[in-house]
PDB file of N, CA and C in Angstrom:
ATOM      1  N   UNK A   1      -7.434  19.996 -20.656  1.00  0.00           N
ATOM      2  CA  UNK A   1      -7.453  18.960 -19.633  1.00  0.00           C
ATOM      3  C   UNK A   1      -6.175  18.124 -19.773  1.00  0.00           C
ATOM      4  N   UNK A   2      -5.720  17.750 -19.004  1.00  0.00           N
ATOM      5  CA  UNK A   2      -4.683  17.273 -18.644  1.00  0.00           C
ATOM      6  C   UNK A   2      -4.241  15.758 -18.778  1.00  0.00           C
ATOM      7  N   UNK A   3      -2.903  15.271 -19.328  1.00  0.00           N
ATOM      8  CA  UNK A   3      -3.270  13.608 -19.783  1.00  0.00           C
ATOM      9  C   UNK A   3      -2.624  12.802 -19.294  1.00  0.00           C
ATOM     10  N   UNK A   4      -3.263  11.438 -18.925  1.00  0.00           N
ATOM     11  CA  UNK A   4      -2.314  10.466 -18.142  1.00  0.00           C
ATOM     12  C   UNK A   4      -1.451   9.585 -19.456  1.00  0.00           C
ATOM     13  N   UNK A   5      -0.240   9.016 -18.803  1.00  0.00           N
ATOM     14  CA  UNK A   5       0.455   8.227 -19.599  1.00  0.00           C
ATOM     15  C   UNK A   5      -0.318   7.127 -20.100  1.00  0.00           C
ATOM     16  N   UNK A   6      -0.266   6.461 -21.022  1.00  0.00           N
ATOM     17  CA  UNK A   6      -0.517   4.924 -20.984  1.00  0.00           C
ATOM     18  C   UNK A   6      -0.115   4.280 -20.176  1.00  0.00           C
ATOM     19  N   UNK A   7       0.854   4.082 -19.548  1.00  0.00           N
ATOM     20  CA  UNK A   7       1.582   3.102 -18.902  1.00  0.00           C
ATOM     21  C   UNK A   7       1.960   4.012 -17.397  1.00  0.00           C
ATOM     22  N   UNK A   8       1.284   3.455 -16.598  1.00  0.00           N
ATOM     23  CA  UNK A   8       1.258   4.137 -14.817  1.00  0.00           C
ATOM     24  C   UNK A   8       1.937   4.435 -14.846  1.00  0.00           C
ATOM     25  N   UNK A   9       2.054   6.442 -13.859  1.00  0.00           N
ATOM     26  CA  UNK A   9       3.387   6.838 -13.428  1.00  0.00           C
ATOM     27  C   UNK A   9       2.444   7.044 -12.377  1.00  0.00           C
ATOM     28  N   UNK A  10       3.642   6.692 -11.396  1.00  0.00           N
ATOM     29  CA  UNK A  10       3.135   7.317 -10.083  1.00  0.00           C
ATOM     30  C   UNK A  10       2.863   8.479  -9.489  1.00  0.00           C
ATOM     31  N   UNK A  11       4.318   9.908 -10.249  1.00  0.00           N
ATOM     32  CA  UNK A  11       4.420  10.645 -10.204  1.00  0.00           C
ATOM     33  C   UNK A  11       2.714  11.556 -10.607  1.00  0.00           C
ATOM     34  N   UNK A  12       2.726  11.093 -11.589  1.00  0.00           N
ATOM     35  CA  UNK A  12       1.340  11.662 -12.268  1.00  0.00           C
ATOM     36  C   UNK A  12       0.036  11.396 -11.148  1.00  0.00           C
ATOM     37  N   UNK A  13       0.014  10.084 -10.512  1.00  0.00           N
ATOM     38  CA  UNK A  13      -0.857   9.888  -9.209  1.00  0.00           C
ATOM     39  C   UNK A  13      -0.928  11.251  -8.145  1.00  0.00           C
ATOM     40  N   UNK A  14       0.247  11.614  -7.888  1.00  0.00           N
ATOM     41  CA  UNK A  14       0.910  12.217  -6.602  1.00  0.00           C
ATOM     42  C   UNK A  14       0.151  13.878  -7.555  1.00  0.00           C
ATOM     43  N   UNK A  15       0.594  14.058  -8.597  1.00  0.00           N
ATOM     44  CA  UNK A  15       0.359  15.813  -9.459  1.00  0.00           C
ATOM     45  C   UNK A  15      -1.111  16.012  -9.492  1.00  0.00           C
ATOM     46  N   UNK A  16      -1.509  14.934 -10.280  1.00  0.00           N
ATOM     47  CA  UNK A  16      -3.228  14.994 -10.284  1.00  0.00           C
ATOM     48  C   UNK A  16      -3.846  14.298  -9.623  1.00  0.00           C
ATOM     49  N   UNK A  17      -3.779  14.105  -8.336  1.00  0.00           N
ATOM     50  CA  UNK A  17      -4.546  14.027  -6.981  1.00  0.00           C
ATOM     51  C   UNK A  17      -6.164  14.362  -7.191  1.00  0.00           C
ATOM     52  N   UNK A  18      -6.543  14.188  -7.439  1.00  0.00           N
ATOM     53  CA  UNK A  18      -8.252  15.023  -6.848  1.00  0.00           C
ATOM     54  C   UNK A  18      -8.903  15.616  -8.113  1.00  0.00           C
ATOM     55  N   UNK A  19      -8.095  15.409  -9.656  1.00  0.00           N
ATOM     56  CA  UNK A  19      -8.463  16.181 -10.815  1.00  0.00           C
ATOM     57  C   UNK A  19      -8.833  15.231 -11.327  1.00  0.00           C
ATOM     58  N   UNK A  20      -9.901  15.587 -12.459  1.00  0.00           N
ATOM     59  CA  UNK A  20     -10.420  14.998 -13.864  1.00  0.00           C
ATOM     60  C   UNK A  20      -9.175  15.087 -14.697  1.00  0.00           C
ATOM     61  N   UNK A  21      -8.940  13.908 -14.921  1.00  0.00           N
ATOM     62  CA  UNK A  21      -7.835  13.776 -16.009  1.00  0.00           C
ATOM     63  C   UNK A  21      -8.560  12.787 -17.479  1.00  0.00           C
ATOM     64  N   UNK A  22      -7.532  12.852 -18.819  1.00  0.00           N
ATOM     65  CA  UNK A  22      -7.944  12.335 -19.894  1.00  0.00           C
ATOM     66  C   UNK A  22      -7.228  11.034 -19.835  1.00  0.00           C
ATOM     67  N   UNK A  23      -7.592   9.545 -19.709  1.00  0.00           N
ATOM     68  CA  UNK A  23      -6.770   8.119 -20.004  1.00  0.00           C
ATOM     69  C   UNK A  23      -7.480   7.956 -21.306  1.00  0.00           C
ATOM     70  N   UNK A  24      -6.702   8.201 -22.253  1.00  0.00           N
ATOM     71  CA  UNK A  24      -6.958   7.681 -23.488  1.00  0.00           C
ATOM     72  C   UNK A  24      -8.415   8.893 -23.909  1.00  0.00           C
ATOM     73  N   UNK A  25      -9.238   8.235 -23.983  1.00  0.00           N
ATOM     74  CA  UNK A  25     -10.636   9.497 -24.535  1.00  0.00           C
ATOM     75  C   UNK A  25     -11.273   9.544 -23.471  1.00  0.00           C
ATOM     76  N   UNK A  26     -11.424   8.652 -22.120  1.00  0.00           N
ATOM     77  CA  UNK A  26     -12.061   8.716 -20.926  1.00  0.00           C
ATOM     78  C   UNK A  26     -11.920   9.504 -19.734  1.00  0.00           C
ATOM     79  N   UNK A  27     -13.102  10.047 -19.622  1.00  0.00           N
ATOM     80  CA  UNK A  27     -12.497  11.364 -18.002  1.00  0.00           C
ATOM     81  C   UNK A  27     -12.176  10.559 -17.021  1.00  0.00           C
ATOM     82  N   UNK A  28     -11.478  10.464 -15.989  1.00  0.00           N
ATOM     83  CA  UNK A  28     -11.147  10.358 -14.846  1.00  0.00           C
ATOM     84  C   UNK A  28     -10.650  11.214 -13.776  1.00  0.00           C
ATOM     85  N   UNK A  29     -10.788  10.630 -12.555  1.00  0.00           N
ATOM     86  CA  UNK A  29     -10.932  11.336 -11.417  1.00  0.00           C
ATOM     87  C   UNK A  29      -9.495  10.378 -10.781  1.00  0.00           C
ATOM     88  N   UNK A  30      -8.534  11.325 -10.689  1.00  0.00           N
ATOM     89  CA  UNK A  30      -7.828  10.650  -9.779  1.00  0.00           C
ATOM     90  C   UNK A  30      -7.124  10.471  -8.662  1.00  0.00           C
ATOM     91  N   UNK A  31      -7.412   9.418  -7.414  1.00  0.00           N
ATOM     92  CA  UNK A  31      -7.617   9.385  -5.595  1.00  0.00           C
ATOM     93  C   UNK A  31      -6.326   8.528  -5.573  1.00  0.00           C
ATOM     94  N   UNK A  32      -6.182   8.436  -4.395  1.00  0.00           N
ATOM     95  CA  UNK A  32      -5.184   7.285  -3.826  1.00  0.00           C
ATOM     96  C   UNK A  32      -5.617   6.943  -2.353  1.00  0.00           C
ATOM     97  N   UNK A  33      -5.413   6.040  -1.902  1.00  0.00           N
ATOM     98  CA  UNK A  33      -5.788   5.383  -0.741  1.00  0.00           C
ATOM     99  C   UNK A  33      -4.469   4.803  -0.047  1.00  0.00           C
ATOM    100  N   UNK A  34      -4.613   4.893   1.244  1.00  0.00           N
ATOM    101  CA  UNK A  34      -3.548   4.171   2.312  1.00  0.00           C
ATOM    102  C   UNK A  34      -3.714   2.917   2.526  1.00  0.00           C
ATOM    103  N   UNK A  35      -2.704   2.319   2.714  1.00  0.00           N
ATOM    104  CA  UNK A  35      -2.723   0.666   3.512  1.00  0.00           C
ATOM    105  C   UNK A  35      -1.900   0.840   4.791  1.00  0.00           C
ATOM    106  N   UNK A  36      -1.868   0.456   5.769  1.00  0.00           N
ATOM    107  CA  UNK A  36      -1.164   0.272   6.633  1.00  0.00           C
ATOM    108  C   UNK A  36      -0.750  -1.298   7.284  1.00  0.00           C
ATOM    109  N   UNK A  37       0.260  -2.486   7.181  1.00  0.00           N
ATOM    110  CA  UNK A  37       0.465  -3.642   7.752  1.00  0.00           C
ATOM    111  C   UNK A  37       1.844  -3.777   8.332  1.00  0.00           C
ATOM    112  N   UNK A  38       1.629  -4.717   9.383  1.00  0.00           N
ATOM    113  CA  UNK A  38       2.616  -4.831  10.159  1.00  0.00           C
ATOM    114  C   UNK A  38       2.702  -6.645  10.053  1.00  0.00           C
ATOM    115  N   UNK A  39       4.237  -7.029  10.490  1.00  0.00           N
ATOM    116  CA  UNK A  39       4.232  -8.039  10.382  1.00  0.00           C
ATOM    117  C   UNK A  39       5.560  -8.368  11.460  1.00  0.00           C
ATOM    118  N   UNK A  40       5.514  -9.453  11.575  1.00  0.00           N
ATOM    119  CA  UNK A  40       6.380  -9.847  13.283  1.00  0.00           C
ATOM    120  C   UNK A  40       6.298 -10.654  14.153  1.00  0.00           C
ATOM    121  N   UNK A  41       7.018 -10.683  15.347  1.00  0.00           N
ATOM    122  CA  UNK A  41       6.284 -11.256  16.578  1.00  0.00           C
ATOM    123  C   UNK A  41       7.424 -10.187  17.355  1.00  0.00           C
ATOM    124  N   UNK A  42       6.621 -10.773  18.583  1.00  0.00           N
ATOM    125  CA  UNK A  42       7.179  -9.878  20.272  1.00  0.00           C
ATOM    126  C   UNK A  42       8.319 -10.365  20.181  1.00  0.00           C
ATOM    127  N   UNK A  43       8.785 -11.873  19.840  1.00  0.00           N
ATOM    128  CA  UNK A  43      10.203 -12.044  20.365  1.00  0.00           C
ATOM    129  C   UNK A  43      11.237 -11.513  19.490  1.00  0.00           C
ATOM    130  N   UNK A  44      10.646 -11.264  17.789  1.00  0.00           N
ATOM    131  CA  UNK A  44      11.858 -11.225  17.127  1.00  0.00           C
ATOM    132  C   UNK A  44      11.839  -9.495  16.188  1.00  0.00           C
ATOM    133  N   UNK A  45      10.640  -9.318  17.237  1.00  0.00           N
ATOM    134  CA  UNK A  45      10.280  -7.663  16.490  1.00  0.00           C
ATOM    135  C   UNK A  45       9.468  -7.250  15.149  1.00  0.00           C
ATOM    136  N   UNK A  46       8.891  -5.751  15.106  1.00  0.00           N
ATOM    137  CA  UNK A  46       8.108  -6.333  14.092  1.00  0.00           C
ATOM    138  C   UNK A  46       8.606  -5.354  13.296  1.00  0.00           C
ATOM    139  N   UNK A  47       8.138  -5.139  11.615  1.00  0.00           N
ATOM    140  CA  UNK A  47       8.175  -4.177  10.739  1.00  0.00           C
ATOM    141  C   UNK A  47       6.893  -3.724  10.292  1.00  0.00           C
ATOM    142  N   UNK A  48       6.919  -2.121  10.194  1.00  0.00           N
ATOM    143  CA  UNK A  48       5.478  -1.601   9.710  1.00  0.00           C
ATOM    144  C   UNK A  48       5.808  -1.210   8.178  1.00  0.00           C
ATOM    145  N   UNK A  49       4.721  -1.030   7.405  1.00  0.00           N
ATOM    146  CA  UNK A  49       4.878  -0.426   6.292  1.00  0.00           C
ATOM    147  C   UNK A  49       3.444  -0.160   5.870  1.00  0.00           C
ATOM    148  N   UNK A  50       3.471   1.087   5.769  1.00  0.00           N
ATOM    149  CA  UNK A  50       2.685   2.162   5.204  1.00  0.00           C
ATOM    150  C   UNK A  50       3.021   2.029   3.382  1.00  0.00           C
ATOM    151  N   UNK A  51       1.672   2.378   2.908  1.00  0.00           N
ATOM    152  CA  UNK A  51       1.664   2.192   1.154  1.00  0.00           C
ATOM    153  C   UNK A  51       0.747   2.872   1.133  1.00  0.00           C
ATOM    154  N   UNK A  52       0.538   3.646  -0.100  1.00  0.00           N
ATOM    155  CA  UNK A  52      -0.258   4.654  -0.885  1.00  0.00           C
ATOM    156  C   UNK A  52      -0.087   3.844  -1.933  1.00  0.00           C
ATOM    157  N   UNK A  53      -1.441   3.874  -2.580  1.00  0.00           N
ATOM    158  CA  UNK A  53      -2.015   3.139  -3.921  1.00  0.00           C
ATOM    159  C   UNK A  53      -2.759   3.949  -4.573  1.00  0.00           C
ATOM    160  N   UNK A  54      -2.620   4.002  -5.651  1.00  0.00           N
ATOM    161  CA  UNK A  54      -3.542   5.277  -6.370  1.00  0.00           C
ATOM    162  C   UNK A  54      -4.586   4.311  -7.203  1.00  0.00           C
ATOM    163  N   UNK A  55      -5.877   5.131  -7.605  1.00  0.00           N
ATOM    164  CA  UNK A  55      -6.473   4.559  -8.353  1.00  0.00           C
ATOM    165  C   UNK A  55      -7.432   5.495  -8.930  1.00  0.00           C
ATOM    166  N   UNK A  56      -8.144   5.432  -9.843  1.00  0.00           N
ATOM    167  CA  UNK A  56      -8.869   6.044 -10.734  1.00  0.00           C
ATOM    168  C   UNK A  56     -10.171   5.744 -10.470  1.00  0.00           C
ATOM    169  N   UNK A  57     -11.053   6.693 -11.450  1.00  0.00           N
ATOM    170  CA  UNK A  57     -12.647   6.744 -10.717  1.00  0.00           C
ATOM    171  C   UNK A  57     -13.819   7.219 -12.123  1.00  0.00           C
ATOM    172  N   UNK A  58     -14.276   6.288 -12.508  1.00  0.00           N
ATOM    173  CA  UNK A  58     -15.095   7.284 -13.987  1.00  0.00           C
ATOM    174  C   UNK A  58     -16.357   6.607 -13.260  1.00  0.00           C
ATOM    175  N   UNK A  59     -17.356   8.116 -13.055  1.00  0.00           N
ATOM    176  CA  UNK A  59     -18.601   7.600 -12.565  1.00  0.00           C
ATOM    177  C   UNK A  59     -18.512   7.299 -11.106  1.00  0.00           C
ATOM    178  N   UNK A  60     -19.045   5.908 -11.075  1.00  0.00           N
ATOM    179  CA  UNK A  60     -19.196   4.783  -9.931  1.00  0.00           C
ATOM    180  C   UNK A  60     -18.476   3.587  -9.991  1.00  0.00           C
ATOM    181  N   UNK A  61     -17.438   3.722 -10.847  1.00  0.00           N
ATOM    182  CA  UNK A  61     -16.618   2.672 -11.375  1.00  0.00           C
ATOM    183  C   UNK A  61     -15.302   2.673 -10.540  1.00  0.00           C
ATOM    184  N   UNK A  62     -14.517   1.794 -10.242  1.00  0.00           N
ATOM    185  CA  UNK A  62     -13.241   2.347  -9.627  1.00  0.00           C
ATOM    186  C   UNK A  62     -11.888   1.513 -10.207  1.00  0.00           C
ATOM    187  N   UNK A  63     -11.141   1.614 -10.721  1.00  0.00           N
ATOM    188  CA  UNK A  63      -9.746   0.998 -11.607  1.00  0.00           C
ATOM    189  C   UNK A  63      -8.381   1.031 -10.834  1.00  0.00           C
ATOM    190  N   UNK A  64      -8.591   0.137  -9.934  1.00  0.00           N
ATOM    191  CA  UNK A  64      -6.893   0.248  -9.317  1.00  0.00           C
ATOM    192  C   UNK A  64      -5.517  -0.235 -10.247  1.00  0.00           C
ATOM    193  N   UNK A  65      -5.601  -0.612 -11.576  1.00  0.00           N
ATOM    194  CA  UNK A  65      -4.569  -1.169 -12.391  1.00  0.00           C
ATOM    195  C   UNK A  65      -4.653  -0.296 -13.769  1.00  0.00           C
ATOM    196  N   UNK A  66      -4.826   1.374 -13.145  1.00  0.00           N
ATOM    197  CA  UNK A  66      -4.682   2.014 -14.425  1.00  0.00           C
ATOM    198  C   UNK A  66      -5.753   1.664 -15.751  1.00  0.00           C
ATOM    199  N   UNK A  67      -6.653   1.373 -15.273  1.00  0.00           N
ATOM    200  CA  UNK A  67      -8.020   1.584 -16.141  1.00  0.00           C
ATOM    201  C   UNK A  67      -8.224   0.085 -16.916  1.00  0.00           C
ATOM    202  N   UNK A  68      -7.017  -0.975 -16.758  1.00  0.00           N
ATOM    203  CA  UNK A  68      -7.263  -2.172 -17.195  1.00  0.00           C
ATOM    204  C   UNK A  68      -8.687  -2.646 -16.986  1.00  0.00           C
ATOM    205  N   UNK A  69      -8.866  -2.976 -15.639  1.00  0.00           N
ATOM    206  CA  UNK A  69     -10.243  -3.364 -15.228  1.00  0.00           C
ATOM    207  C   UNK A  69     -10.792  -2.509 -14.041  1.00  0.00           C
ATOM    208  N   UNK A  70     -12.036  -2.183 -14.051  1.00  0.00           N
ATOM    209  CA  UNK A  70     -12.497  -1.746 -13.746  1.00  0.00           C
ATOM    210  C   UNK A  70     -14.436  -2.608 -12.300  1.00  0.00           C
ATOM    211  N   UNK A  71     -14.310  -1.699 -11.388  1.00  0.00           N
ATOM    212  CA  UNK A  71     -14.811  -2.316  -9.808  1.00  0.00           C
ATOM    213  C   UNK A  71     -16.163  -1.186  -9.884  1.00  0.00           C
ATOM    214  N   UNK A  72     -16.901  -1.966  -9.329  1.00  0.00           N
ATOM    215  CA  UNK A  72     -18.026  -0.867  -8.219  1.00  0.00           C
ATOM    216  C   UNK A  72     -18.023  -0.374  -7.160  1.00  0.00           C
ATOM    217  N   UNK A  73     -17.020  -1.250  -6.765  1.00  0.00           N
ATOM    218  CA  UNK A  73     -16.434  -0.316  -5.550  1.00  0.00           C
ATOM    219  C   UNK A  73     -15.047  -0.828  -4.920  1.00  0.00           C
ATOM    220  N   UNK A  74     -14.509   0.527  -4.554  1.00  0.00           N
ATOM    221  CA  UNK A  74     -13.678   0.878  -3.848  1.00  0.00           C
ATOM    222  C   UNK A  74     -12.768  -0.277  -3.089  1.00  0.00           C
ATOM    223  N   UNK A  75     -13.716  -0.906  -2.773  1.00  0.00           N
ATOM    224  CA  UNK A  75     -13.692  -2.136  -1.177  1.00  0.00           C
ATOM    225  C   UNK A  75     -13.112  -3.576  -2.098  1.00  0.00           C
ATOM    226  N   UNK A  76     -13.890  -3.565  -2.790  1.00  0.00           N
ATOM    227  CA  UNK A  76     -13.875  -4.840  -4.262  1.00  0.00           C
ATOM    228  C   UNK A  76     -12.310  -4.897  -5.136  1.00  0.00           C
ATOM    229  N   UNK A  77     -11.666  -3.632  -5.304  1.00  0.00           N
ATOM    230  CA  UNK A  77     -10.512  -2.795  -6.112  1.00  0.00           C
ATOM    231  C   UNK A  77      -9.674  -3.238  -5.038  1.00  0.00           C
ATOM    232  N   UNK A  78      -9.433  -2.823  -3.762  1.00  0.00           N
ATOM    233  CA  UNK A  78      -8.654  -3.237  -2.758  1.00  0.00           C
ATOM    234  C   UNK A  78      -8.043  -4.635  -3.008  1.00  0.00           C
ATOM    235  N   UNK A  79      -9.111  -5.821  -3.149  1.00  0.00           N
ATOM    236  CA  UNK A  79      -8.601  -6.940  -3.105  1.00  0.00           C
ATOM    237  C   UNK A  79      -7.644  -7.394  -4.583  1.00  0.00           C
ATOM    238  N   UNK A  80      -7.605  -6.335  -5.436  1.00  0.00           N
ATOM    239  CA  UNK A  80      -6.855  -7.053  -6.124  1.00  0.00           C
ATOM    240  C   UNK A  80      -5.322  -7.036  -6.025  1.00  0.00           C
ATOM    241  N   UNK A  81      -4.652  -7.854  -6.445  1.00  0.00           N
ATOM    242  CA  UNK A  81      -3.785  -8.162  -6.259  1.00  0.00           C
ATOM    243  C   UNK A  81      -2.429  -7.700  -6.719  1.00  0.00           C
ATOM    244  N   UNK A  82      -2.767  -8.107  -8.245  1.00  0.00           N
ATOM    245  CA  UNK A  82      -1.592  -7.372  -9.459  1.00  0.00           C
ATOM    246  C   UNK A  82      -1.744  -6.352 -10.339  1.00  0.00           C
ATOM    247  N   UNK A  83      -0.900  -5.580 -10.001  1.00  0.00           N
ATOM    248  CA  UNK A  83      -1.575  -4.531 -11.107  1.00  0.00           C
ATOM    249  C   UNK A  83      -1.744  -3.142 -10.443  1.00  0.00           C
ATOM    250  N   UNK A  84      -1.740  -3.024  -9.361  1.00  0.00           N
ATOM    251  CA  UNK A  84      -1.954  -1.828  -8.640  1.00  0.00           C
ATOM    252  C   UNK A  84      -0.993  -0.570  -8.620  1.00  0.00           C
ATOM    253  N   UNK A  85      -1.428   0.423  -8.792  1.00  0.00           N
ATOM    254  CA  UNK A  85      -0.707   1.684  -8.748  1.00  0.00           C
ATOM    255  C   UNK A  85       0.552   1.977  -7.437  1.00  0.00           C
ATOM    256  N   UNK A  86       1.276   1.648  -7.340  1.00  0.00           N
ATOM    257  CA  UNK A  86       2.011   1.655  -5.938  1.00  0.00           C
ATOM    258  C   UNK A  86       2.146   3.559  -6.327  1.00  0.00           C
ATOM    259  N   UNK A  87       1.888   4.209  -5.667  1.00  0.00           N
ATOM    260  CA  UNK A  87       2.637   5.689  -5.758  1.00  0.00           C
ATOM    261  C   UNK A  87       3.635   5.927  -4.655  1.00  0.00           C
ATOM    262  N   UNK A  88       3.704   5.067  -3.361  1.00  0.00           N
ATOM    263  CA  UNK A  88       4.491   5.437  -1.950  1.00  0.00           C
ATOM    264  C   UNK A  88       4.499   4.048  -1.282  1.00  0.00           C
ATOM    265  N   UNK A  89       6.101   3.959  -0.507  1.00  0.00           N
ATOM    266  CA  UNK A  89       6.142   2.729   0.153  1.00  0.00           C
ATOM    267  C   UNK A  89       6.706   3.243   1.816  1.00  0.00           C
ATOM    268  N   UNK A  90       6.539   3.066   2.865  1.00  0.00           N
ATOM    269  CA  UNK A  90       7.257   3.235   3.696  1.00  0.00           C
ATOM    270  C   UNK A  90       7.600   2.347   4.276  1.00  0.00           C
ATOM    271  N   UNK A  91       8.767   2.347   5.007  1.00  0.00           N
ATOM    272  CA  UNK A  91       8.874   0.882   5.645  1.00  0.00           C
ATOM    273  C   UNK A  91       9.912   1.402   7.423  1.00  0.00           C
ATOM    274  N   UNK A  92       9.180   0.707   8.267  1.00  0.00           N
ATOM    275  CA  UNK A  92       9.781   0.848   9.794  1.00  0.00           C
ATOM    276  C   UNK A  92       9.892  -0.122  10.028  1.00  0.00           C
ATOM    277  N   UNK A  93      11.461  -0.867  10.948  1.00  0.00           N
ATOM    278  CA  UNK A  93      11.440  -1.424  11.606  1.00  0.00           C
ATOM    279  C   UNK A  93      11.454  -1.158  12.788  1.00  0.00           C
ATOM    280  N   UNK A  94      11.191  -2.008  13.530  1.00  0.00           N
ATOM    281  CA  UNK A  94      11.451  -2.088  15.172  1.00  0.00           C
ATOM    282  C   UNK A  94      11.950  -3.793  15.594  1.00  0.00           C
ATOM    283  N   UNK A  95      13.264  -3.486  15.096  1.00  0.00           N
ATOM    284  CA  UNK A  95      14.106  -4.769  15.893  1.00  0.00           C
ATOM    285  C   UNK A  95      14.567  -4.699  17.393  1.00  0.00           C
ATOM    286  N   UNK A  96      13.917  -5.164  18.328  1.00  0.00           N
ATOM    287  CA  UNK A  96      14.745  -5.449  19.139  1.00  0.00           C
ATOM    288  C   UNK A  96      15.239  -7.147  19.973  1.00  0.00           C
ATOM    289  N   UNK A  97      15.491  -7.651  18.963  1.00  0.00           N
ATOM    290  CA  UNK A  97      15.670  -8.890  19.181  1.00  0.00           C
ATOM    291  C   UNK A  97      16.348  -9.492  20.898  1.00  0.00           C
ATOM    292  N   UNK A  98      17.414  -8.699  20.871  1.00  0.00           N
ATOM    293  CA  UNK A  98      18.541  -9.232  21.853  1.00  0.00           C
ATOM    294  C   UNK A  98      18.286  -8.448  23.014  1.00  0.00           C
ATOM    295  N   UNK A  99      17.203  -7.877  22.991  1.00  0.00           N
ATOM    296  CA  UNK A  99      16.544  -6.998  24.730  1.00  0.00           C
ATOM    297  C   UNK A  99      15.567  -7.760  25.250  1.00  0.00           C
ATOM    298  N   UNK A 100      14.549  -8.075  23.687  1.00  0.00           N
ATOM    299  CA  UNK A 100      14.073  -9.067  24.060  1.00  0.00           C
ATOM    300  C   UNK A 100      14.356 -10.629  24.722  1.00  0.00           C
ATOM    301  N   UNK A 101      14.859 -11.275  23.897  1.00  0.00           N
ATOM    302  CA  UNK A 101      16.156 -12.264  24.305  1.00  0.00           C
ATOM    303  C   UNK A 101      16.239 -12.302  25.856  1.00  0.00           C
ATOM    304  N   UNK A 102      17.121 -11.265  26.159  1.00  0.00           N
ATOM    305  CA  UNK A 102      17.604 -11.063  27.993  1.00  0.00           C
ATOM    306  C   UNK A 102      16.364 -11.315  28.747  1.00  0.00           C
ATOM    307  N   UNK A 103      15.191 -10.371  28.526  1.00  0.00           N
ATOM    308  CA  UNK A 103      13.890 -10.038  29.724  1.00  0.00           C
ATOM    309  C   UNK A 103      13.620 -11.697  29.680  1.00  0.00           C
ATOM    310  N   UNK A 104      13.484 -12.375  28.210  1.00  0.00           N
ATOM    311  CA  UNK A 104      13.414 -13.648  28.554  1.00  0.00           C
ATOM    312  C   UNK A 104      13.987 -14.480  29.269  1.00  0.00           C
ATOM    313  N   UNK A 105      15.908 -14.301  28.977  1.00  0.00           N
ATOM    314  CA  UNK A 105      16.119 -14.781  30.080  1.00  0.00           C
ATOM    315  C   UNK A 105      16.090 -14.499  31.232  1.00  0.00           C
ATOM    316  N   UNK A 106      15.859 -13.437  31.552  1.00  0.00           N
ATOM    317  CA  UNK A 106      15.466 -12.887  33.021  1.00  0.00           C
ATOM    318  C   UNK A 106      14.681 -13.265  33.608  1.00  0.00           C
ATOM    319  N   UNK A 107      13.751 -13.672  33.169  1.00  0.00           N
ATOM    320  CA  UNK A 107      12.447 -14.254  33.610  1.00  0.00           C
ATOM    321  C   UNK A 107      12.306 -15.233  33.964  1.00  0.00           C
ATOM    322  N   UNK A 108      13.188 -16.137  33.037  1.00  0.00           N
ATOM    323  CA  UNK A 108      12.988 -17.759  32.810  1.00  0.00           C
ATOM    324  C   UNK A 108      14.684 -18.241  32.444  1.00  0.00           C
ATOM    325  N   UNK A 109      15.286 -18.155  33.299  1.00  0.00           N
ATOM    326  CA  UNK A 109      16.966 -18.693  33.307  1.00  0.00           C
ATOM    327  C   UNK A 109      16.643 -19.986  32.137  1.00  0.00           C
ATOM    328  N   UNK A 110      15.660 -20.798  32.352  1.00  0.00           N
ATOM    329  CA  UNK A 110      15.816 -21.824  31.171  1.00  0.00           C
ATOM    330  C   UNK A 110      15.656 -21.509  29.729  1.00  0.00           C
ATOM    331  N   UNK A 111      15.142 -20.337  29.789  1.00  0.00           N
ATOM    332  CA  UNK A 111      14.530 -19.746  28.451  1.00  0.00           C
ATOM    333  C   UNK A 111      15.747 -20.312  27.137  1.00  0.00           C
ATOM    334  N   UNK A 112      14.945 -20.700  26.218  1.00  0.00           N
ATOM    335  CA  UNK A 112      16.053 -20.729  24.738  1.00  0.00           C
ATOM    336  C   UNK A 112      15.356 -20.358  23.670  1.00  0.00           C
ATOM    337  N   UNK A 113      15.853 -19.686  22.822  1.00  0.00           N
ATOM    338  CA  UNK A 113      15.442 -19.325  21.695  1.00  0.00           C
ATOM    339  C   UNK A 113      14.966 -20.542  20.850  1.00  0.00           C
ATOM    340  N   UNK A 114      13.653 -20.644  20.069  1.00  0.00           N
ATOM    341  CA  UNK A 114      13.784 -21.641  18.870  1.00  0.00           C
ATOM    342  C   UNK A 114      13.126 -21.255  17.729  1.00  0.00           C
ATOM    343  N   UNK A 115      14.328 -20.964  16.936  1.00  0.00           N
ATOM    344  CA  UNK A 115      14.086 -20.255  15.639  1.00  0.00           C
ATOM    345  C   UNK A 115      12.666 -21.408  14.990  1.00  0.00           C
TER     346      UNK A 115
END
């Protein structure tokens, strides 16, 4: 059986996907989960970013910080904060500031920007 580092690799998230692995003397099962958030507005455009988070699974237990602490669920693991397995980041923008800008002024000759 196959062994995780002490200290998170992501890489190892991404290899043993879906396998019983050994952390220390304990079996684990190890998943990863998506996030998807966007952040922005209409006038100044927004950015998306997609994240993959890996996390571990013994039982009914679930460990998003590499087996530090350990959840009952899934939903509960989400909210934490520090500590989480990042395995993938993506990041999109969609700037279009200065098209936007115009339709505004097009619309509204008085229009002004206020940062």
């Amino acid at each position: 059986m196959e062994q995780l580092n002490a200290v998170a690799d992501p890489a190892q998230y991404t290899e043993f996907k879906g396998q019983e692995v050994l952390l220390g003397t304990i079996v684990v099962t190890v998943y990863s989960y998506k996030k998807h958030s966007q952040s922005g507005s209409y006038e100044r455009g927004f950015k998306y970013t997609d994240s993959t988070y890996g996390y571990l699974k013994k039982g009914i237990e679930v460990s998003p910080d590499h087996g530090k602490t350990w959840y009952y669920s899934l939903e509960e693991a989400k909210k934490q904060r520090a500590g989480k397995v990042l395995v993938e980041r993506r990041n999109n923008k969609e700037f279009a500031f200065e098209s936007i800008q115009r339709i505004n002024r097009d619309y509204d000759p008085q229009y002004k920007w206020k940062p």
